[in-house]
Protein backbone atom coordinates (compact mmCIF):
# COMPACT_ATOMS: atom_id res chain seq x y z
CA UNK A 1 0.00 0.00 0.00
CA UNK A 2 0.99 3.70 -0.80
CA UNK A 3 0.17 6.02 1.40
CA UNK A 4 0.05 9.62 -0.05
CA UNK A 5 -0.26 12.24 2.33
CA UNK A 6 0.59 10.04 4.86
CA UNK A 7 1.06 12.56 7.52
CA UNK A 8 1.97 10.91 10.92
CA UNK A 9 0.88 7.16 9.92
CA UNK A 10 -2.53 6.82 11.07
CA UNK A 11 -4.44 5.95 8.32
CA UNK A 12 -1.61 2.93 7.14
CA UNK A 13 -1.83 1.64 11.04
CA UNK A 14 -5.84 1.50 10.58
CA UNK A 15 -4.86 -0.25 7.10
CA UNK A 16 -2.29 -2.53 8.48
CA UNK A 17 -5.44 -4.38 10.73
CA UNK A 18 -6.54 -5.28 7.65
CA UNK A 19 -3.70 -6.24 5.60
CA UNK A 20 -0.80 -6.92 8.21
CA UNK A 21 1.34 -9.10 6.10
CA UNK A 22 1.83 -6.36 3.02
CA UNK A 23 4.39 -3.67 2.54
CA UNK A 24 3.81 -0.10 3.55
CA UNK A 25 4.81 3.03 1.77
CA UNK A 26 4.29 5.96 3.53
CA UNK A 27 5.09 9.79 1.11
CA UNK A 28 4.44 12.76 3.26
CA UNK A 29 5.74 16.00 2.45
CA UNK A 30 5.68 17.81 6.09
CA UNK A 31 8.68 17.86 8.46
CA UNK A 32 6.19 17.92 11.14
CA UNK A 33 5.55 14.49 11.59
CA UNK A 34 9.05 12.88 11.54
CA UNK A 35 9.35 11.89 14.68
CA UNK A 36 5.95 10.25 14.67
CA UNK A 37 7.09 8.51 11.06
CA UNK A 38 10.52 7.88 12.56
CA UNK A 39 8.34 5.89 15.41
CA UNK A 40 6.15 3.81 13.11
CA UNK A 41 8.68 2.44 11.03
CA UNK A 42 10.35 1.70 14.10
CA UNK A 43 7.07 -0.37 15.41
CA UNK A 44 5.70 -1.27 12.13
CA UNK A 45 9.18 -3.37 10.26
CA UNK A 46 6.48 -3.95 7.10
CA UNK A 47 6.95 0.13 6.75
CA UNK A 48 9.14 2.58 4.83
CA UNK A 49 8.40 6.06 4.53
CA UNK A 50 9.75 9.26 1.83
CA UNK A 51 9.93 12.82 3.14
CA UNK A 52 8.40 14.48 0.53
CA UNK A 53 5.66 15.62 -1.65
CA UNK A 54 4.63 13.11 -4.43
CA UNK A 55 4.22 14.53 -7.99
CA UNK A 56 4.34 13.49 -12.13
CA UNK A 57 8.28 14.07 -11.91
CA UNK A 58 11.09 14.81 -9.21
CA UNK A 59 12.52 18.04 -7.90
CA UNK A 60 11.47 21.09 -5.75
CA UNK A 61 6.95 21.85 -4.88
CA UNK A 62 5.58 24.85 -2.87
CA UNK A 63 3.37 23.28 -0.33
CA UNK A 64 0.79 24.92 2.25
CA UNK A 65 2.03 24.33 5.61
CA UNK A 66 -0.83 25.42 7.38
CA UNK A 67 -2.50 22.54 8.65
CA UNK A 68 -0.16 19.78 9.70
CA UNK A 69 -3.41 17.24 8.32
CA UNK A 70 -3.71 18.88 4.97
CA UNK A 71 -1.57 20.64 2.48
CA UNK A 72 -1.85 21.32 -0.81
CA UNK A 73 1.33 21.32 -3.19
CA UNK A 74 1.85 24.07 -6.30
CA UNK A 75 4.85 25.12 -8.82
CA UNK A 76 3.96 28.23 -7.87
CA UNK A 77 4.43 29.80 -4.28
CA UNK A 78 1.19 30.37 -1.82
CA UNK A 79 0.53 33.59 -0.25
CA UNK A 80 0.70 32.08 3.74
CA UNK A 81 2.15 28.74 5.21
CA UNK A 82 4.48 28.51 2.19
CA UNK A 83 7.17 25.85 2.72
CA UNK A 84 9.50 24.46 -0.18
CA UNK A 85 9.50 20.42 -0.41
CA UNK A 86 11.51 18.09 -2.23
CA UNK A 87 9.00 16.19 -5.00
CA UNK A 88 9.51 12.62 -5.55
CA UNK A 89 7.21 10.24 -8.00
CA UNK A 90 5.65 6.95 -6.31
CA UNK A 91 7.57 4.74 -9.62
CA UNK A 92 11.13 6.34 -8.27
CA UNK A 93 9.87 5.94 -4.30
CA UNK A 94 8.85 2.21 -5.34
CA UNK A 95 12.12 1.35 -7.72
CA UNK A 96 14.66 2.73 -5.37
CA UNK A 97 13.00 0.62 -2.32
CA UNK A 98 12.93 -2.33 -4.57
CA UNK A 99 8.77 -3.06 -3.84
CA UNK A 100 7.02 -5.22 -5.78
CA UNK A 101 3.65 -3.74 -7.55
CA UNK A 102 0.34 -5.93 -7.19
């Protein structure tokens, strides 16, 4: 499973009651939940998760920042709670890791 917008893992852990034997990619583009990431891979050894926003092609994203739950990412820059991310794609996240597909 990927997990876009993964935020601080809660949605994959609900997932993971369901489907406990799969692999877990979490993609979450703020630094705000880390630790909590840093914690669930810890806990969860089926897990991996990417610091960034996912996107049609790698490099640099504007991204609101300002709620920790949402975000929305743009090329171009937002007026308030403008942070700059690193973009990955889910094919580079899922090559690099060596995971299998379905």
């Amino acid at each position: 499973i990927v997990d876009i917008g993964a935020s601080d893992g809660h949605w994959a852990e609900m997932a993971m009651e369901f489907f406990p034997q799969i692999n877990y990619l979490l993609i979450e583009a703020q630094t705000v939940h880390q630790n909590k990431l840093d914690a669930f891979v810890i806990d969860h050894p089926n897990a991996q998760y990417c610091l960034a926003a996912a996107g049609d092609k790698a490099g640099r994203i504007f991204f609101d920042a300002g709620n920790p739950f949402g975000g929305q990412a743009s090329y171009e820059p937002y007026a308030q709670n403008n942070i700059e991310v690193e973009v990955t794609t889910v094919n580079t996240q899922v090559a690099q890791r060596g995971l299998s597909g379905p």
